[in-house]
Protein backbone atom coordinates (compact mmCIF):
# COMPACT_ATOMS: atom_id res chain seq x y z
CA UNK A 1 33.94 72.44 -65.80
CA UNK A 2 34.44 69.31 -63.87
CA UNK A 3 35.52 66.39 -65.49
CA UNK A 4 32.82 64.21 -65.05
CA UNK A 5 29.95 66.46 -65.77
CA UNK A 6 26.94 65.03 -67.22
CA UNK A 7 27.96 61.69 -67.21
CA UNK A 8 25.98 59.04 -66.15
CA UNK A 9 28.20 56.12 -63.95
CA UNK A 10 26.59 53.16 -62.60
CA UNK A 11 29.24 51.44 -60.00
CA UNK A 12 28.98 47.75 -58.63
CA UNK A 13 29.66 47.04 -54.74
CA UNK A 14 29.24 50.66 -54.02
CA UNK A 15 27.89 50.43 -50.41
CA UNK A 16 31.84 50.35 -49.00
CA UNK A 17 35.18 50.32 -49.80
CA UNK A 18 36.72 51.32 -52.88
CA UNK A 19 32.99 51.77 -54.86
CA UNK A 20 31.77 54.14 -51.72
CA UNK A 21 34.94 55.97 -52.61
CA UNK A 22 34.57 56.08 -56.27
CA UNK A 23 31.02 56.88 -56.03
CA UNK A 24 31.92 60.17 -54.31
CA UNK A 25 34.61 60.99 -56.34
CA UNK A 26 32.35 60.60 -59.35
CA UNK A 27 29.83 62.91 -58.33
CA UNK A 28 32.92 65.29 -56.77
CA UNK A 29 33.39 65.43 -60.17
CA UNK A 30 29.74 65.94 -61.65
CA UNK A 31 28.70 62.57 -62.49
CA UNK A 32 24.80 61.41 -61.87
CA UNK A 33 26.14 57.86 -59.92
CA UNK A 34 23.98 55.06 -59.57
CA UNK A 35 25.42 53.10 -56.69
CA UNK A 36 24.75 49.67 -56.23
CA UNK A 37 25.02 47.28 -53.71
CA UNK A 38 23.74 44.15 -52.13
CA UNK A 39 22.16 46.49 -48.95
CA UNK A 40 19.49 48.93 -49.40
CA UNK A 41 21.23 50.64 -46.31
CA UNK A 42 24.24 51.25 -47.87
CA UNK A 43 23.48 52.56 -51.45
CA UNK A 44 21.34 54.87 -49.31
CA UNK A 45 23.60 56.13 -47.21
CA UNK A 46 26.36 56.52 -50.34
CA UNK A 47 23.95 58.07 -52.48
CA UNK A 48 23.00 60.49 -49.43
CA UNK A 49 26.67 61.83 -49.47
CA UNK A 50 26.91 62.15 -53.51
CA UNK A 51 24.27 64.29 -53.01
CA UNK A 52 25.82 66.20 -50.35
CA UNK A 53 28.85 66.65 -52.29
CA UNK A 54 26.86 68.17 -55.11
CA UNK A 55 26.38 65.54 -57.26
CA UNK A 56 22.52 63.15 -58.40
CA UNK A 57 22.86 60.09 -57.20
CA UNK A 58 20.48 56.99 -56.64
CA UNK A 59 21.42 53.75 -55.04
CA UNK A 60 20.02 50.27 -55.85
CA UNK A 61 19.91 47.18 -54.75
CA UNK A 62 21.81 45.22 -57.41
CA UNK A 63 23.17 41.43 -56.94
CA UNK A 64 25.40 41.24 -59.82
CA UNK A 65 24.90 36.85 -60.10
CA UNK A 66 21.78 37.51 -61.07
CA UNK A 67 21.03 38.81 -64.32
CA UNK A 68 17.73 39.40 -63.95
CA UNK A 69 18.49 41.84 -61.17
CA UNK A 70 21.60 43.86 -63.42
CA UNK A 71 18.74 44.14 -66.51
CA UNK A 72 16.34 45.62 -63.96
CA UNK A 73 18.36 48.14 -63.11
CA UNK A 74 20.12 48.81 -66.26
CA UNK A 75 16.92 49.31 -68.06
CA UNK A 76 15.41 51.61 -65.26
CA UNK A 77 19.12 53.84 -65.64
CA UNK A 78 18.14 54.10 -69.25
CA UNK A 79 14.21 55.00 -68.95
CA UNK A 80 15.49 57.64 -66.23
CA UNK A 81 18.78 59.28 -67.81
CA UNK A 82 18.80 57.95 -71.62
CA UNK A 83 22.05 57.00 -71.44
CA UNK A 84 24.86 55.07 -69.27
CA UNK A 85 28.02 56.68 -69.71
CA UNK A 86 30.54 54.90 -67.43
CA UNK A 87 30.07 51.16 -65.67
CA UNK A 88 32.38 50.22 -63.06
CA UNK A 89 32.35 47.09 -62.17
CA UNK A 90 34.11 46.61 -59.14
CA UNK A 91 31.77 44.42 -56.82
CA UNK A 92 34.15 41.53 -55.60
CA UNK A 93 34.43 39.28 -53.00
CA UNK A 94 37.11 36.71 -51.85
CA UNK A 95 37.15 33.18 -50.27
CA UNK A 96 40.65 32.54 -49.21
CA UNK A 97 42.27 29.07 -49.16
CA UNK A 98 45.20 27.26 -50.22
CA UNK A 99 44.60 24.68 -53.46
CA UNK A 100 44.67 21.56 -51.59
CA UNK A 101 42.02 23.03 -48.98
CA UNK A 102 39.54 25.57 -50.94
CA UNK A 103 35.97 24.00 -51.77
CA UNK A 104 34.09 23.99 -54.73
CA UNK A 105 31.72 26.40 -53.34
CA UNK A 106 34.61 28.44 -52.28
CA UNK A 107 35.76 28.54 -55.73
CA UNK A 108 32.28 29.00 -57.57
CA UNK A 109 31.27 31.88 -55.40
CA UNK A 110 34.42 33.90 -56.26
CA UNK A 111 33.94 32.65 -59.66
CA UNK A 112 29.95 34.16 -59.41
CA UNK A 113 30.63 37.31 -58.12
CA UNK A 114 34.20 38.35 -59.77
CA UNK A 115 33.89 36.93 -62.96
CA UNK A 116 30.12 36.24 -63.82
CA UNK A 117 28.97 39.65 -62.47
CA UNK A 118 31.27 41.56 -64.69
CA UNK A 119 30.20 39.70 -67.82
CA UNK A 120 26.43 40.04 -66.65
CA UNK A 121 27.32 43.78 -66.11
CA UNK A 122 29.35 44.17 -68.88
CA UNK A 123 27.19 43.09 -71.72
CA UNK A 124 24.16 44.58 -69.92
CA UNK A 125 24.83 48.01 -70.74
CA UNK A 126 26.88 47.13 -74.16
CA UNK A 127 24.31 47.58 -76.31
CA UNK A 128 23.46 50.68 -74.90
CA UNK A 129 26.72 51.97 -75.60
CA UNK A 130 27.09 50.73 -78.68
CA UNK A 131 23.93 52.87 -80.11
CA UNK A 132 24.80 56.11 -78.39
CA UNK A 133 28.08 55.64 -79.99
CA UNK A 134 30.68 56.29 -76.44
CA UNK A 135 30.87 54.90 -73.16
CA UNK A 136 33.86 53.28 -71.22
CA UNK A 137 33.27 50.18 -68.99
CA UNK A 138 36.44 49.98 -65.97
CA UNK A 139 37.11 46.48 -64.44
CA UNK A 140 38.75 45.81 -60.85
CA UNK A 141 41.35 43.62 -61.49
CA UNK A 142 44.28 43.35 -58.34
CA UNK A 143 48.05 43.09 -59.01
CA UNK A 144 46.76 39.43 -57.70
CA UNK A 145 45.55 39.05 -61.09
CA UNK A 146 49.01 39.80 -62.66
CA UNK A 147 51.86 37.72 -60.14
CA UNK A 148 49.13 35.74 -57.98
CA UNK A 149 49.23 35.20 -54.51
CA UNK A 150 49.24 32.26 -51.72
CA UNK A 151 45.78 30.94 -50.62
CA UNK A 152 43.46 32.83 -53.62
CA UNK A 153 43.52 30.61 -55.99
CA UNK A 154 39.96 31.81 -56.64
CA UNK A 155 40.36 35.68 -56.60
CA UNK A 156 43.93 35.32 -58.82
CA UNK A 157 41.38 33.21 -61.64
CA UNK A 158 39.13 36.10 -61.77
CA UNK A 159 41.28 38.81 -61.59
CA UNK A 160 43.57 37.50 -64.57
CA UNK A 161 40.25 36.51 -66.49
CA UNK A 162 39.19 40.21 -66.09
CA UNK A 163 41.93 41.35 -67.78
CA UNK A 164 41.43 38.62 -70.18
CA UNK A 165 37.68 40.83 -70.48
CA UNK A 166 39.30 43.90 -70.99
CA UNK A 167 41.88 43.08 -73.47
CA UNK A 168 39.10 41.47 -76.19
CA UNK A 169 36.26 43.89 -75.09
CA UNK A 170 38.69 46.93 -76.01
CA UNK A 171 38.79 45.12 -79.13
CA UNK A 172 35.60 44.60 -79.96
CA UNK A 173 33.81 47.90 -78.74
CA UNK A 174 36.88 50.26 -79.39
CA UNK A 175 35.54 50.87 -83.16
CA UNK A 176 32.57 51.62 -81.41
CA UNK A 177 33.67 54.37 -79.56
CA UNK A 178 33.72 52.52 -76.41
CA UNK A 179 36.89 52.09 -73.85
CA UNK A 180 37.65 49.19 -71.91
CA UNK A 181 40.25 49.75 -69.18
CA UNK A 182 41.25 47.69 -66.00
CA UNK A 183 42.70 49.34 -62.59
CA UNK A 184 45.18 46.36 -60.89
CA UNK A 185 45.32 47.66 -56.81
CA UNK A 186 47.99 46.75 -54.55
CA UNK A 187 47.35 46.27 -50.87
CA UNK A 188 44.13 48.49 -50.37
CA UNK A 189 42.83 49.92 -46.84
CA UNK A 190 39.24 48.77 -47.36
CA UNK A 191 36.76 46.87 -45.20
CA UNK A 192 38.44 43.10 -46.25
CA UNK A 193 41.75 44.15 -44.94
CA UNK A 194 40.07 44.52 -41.52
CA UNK A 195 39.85 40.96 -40.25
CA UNK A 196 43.80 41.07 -41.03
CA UNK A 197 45.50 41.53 -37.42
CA UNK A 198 47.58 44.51 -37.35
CA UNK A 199 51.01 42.93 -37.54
CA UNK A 200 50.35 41.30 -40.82
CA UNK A 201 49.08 44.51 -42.19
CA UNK A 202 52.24 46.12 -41.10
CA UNK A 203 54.14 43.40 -43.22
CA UNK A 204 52.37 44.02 -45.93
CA UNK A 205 52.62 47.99 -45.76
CA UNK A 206 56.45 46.84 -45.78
CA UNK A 207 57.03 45.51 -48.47
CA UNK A 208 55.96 48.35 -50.86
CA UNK A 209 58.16 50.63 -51.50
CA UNK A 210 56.03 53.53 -50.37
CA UNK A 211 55.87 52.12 -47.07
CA UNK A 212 52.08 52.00 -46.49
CA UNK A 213 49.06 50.75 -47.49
CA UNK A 214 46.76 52.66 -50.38
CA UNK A 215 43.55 54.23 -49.93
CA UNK A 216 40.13 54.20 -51.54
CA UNK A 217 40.31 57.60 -52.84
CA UNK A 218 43.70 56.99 -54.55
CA UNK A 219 41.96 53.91 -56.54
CA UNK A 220 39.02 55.97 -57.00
CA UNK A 221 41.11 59.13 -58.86
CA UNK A 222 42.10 56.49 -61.24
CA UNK A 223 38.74 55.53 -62.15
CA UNK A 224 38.04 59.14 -62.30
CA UNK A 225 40.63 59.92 -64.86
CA UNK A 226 39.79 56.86 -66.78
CA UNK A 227 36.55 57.40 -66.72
CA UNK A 228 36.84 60.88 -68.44
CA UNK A 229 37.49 62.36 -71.64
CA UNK A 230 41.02 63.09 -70.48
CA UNK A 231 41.65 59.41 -71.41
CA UNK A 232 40.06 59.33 -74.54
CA UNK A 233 42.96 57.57 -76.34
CA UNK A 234 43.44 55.18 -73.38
CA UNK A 235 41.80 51.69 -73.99
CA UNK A 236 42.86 48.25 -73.37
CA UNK A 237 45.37 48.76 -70.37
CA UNK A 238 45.48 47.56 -67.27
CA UNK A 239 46.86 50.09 -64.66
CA UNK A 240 48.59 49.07 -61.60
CA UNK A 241 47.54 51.44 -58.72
CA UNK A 242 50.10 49.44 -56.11
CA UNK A 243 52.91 52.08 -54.16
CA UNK A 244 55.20 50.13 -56.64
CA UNK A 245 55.34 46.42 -54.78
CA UNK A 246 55.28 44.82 -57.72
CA UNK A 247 58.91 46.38 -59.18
């Protein structure tokens, strides 16, 4: 039986990255995903290749700022399936600058989309949970979250606040039957790494003791096994997924 089977997952920022990856791994494993995503496009196109890979899949266009827009689909998940097993919530976006230079709208839209969408997400499908009586909600943190990082200000807040979600939501819905974990990546080859010119990325690659940087699907098998029963007695921890760069 695959681990995953009959599960229903909805995943945030699906369309690319680390979500695409996650989304396939999900329904590798026999999840229904719900992918969503800011592009109709994308979600499509994942949801096409769940399929392919033998799992039910739908995509939706989800902003997760707006609440309006996460109830929408949350309630349509639950008319359709019933149930929402697993939310990911790993729709994120960055806005780079050092303190004395970053905006206010540089810091509110990092704030929006990394902080407020995982609370609008979060509590969306909580009640849902609650009354089936199981469920387990994953956050994206970043080892950024845990030791910072120069010029992210911004991402470093939300990160470490997500954590700061995970630890209280653990214990609040853990009597419930629900699990809270976080995942912490390291230097990630996804789509934001590509505007980085190739000698940085080589530095970065450096300085983990693996030598190189991590993939999707490596931060997607984590969600996986979080996301099944074979962590049932994991809840509250935050899980760095970084080649080690952090010992």
């Amino acid at each position: 039986m695959k681990r995953l089977e009959g599960k229903i997952a909805l995943i945030t920022g699906a369309g690319q990255g680390i979500g695409a990856a996650t989304a396939f791994k999900f329904a590798a494993e026999g999840a229904t995903v719900v992918a969503c995503d800011m592009r109709q496009q994308a979600v499509d196109a994942v949801a096409e290749r769940c399929q392919a890979l033998g799992g039910q899949a739908i995509g939706r266009v989800m902003d997760v700022t707006q609440r309006s827009q996460v109830n929408a689909v949350v309630q349509e998940v639950l008319q359709r399936y019933g149930r929402i097993d697993v939310l990911v919530n790993n729709a994120g976006v960055t806005q780079d600058a050092r303190l004395q230079k970053m905006t206010p709208e540089q810091f509110d839209r990092v704030m929006d989309v990394n902080l407020r969408g995982v609370f609008h997400c979060s509590q969306a499908v909580a009640d849902a949970m609650v009354l089936q009586g199981s469920g387990v909600i994953l956050n994206a943190s970043s080892i950024v979250g845990i030791y910072g990082n120069f010029g992210q200000t911004n991402y470093a807040a939300t990160k470490f606040g997500v954590i700061g979600f995970t630890k209280t939501w653990s214990r609040e819905l853990g009597p419930k039957g629900i699990r809270v974990n976080a995942v912490a990546p390291g230097f990630v080859d996804t789509p934001i790494l590509r505007t980085i010119p190739e000698k940085v990325l080589q530095e970065m690659a450096h300085k983990v003791p693996l030598k190189r940087l991590g993939t999707p699907e490596e931060i997607a098998n984590v969600y996986a096994f979080l996301a099944s029963d074979e962590a049932s007695y994991v809840n509250g921890a935050v899980i760095e997924v970084c080649g080690g760069m952090t010992v």
